[in-house]
Protein backbone atom coordinates (compact mmCIF):
# COMPACT_ATOMS: atom_id res chain seq x y z
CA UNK A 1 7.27 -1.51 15.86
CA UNK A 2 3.56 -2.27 15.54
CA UNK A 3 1.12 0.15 17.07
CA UNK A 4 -2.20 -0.75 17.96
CA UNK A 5 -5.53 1.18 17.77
CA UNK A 6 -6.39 1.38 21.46
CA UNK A 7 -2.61 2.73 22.47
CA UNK A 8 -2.99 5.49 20.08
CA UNK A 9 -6.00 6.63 20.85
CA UNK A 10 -4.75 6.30 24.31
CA UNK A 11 -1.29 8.15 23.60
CA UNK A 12 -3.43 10.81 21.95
CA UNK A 13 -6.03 11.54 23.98
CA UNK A 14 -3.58 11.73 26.88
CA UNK A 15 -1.13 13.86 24.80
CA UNK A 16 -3.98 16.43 24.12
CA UNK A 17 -5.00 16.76 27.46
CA UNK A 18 -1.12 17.90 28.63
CA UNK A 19 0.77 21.24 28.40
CA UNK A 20 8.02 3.75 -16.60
CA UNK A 21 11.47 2.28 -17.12
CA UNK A 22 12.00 -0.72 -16.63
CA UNK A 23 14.85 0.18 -14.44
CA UNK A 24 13.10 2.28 -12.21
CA UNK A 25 10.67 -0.81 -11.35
CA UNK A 26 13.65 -2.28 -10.14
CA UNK A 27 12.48 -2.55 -6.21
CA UNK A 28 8.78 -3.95 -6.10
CA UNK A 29 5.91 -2.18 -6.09
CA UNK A 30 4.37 -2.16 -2.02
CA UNK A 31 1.24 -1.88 -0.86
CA UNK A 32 0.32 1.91 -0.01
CA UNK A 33 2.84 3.48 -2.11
CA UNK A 34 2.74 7.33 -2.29
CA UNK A 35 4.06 8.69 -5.22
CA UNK A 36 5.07 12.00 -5.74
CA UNK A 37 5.89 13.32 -9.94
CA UNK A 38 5.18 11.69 -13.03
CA UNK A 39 4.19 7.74 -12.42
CA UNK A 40 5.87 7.13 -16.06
CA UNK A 41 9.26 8.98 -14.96
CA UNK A 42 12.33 7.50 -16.18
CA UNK A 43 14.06 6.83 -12.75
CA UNK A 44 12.37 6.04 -9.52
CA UNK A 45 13.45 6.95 -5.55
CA UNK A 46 11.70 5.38 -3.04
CA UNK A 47 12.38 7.19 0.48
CA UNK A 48 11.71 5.27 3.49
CA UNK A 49 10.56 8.33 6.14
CA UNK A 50 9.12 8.56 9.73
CA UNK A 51 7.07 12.07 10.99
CA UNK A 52 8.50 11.55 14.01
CA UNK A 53 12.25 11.08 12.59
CA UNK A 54 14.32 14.45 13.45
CA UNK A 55 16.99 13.45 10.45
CA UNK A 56 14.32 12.78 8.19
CA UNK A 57 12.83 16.28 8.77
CA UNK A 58 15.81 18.08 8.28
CA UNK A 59 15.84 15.87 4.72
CA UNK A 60 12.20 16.72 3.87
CA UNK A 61 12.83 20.61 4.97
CA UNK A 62 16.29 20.82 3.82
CA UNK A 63 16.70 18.82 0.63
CA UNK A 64 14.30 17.56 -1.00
CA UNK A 65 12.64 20.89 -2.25
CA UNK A 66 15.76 21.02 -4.59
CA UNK A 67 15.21 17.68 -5.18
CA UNK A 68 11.86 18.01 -6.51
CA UNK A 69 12.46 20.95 -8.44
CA UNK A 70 15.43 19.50 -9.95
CA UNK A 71 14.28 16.21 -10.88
CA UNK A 72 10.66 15.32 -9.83
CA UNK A 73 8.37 18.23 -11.30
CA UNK A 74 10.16 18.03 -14.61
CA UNK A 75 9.34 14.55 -14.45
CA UNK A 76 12.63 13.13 -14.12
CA UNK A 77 12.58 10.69 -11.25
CA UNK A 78 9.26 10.04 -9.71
CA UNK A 79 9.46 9.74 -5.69
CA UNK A 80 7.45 6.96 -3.75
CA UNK A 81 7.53 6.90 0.02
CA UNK A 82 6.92 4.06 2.26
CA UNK A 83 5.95 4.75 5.72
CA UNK A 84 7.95 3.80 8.44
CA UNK A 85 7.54 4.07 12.23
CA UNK A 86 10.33 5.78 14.67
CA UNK A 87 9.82 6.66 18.32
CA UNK A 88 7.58 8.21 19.40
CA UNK A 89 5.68 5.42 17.16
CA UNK A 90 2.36 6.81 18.07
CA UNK A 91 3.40 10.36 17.02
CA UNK A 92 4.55 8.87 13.85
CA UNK A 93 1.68 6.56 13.09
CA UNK A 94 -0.65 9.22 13.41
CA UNK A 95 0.89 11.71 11.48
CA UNK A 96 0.40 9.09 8.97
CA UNK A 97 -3.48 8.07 9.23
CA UNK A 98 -3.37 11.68 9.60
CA UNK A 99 -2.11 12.13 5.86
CA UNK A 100 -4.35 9.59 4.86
CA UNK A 101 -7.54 10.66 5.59
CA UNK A 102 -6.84 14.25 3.89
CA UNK A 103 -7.00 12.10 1.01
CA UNK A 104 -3.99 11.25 -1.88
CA UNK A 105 -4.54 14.31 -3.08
CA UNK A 106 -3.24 16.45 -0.54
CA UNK A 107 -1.11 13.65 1.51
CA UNK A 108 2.38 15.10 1.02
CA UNK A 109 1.15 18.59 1.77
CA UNK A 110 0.35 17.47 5.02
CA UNK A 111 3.28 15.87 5.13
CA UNK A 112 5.34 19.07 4.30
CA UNK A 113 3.58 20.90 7.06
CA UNK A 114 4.31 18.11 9.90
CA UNK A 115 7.76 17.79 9.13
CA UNK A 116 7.88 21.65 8.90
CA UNK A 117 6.46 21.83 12.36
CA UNK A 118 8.15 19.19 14.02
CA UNK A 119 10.43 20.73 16.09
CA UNK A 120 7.93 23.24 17.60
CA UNK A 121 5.31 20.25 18.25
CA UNK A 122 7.79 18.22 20.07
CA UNK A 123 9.10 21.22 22.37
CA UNK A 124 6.04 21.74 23.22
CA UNK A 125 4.92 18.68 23.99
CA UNK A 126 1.70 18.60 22.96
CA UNK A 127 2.30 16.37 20.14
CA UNK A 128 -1.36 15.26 19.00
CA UNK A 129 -2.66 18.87 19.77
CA UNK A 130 0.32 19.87 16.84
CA UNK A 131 -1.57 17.10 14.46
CA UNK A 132 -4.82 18.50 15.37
CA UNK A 133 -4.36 22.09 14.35
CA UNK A 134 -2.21 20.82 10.93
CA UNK A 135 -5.81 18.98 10.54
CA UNK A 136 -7.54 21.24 11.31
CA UNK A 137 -5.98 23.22 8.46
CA UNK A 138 -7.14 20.96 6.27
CA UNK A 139 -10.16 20.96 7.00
CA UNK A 140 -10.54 18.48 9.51
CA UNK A 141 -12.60 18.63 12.27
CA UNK A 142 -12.07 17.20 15.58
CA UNK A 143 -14.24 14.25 15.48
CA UNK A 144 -12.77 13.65 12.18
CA UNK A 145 -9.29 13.82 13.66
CA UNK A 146 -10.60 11.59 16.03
CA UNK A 147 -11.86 9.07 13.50
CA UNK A 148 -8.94 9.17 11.38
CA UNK A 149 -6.60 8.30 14.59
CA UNK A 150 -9.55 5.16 15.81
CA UNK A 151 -9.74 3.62 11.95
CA UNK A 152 -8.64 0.46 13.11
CA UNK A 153 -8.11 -0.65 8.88
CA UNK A 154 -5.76 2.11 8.20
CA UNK A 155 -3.64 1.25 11.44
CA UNK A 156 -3.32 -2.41 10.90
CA UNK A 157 -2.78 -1.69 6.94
CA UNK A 158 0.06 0.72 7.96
CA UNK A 159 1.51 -1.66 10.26
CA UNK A 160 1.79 -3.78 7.75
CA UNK A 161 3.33 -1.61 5.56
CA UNK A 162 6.18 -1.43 8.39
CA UNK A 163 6.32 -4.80 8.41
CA UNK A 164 7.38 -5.48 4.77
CA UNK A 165 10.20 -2.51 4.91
CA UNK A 166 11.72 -3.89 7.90
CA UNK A 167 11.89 -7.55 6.49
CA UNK A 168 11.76 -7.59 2.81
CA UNK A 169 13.51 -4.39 2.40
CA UNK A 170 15.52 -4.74 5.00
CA UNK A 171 14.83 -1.07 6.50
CA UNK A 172 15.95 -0.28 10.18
CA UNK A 173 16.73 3.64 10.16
CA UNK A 174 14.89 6.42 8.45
CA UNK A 175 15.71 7.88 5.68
CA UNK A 176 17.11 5.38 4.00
CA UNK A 177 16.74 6.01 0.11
CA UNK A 178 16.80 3.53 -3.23
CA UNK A 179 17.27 4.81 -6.22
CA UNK A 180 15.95 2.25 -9.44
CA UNK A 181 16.10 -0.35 -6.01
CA UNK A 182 20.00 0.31 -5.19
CA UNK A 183 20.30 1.71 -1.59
CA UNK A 184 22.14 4.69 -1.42
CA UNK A 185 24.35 5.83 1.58
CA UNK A 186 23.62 8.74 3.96
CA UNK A 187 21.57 11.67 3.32
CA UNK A 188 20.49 12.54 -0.09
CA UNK A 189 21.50 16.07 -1.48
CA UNK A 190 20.31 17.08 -4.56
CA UNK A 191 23.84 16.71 -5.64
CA UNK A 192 24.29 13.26 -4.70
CA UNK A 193 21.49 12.35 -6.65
CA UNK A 194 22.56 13.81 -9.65
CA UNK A 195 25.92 11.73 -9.48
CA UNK A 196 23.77 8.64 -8.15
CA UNK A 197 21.52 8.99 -11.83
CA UNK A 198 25.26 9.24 -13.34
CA UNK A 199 25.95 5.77 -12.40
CA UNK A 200 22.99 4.55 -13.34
């Protein structure tokens, strides 16, 4: 679901205010790709994950620390994750711009400490307050929060991004995972991605 600028920056100010291989090219390269281990890794993963996604949480939280110390920081399989939008879409969308404007080099730490804090941002309610302070530990100030949430580029670029999972990928839950561009079913362990590399 597309967001636009002005009901973001609505949603948030209102929010505030409350209480290598060939084979692992095998899925096309997307615009905005984040890519997390070695871009030359032998096998490739592409998650498809929403900040605002309760299951995907519990995957980022709960399994995919083994998976990256199993098989992504020995450069094994290299992870790239497309952004995808669940309700609340505006949490979700700005969570991402969010990301973004920390800059590449620190977007999946930010990313670890949203899904981290998800839970205790959505019971209490004050949902872009929760993305403020995670700026604000990055260094972020409030106007730059602010900006990052009003950058009317990085909003229509992400919706596009959404757009191209849902229709050329075929995406329509989060997470849904690829491995080398063969969906895989369920909820990735680090187990059933060892037997998924099996098959090849």
């Amino acid at each position: 679901m597309p967001v636009d600028r002005r009901t973001l920056i609505a949603s948030g100010l209102a929010l505030a205010a409350g209480p290598g291989a060939a084979q692992a090219a095998a899925m096309p390269a997307a615009p905005g790709d984040m890519v997390l281990g070695l871009p030359n890794a032998p096998a490739q993963l592409v998650v498809f994950a929403s900040p605002s996604c309760s299951h995907c949480a519990h995957w980022w939280t709960g399994d995919l620390p083994a998976i990256r110390k199993a098989y992504i920081d020995n450069g094994k399989v290299r992870l790239v994750l497309r952004e995808f939008l669940t309700e609340p879409v505006e949490f979700a969308a700005a969570a991402f711009l969010l990301a973004r404007r920390v800059g590449a080099q620190r977007y999946f730490e930010v990313l670890d400490a949203v899904f981290a804090r998800q839970t205790a941002i959505f019971e209490s309610g004050e949902l872009f307050e929760g993305l403020q302070a995670i700026g604000k530990a990055f260094g972020l100030s409030e106007a730059q929060f602010a900006a990052a949430l009003g950058d009317q580029k990085a909003l229509d670029a992400l919706n596009e991004r959404v757009e191209i999972a849902g229709v050329r990928d075929k995406v329509n839950q989060t997470p849904t995972f690829f491995l080398n561009g063969r969906r895989l079913p369920g909820e990735l362990t680090v187990e059933g991605l060892k037997t998924a590399l099996a098959k090849g």
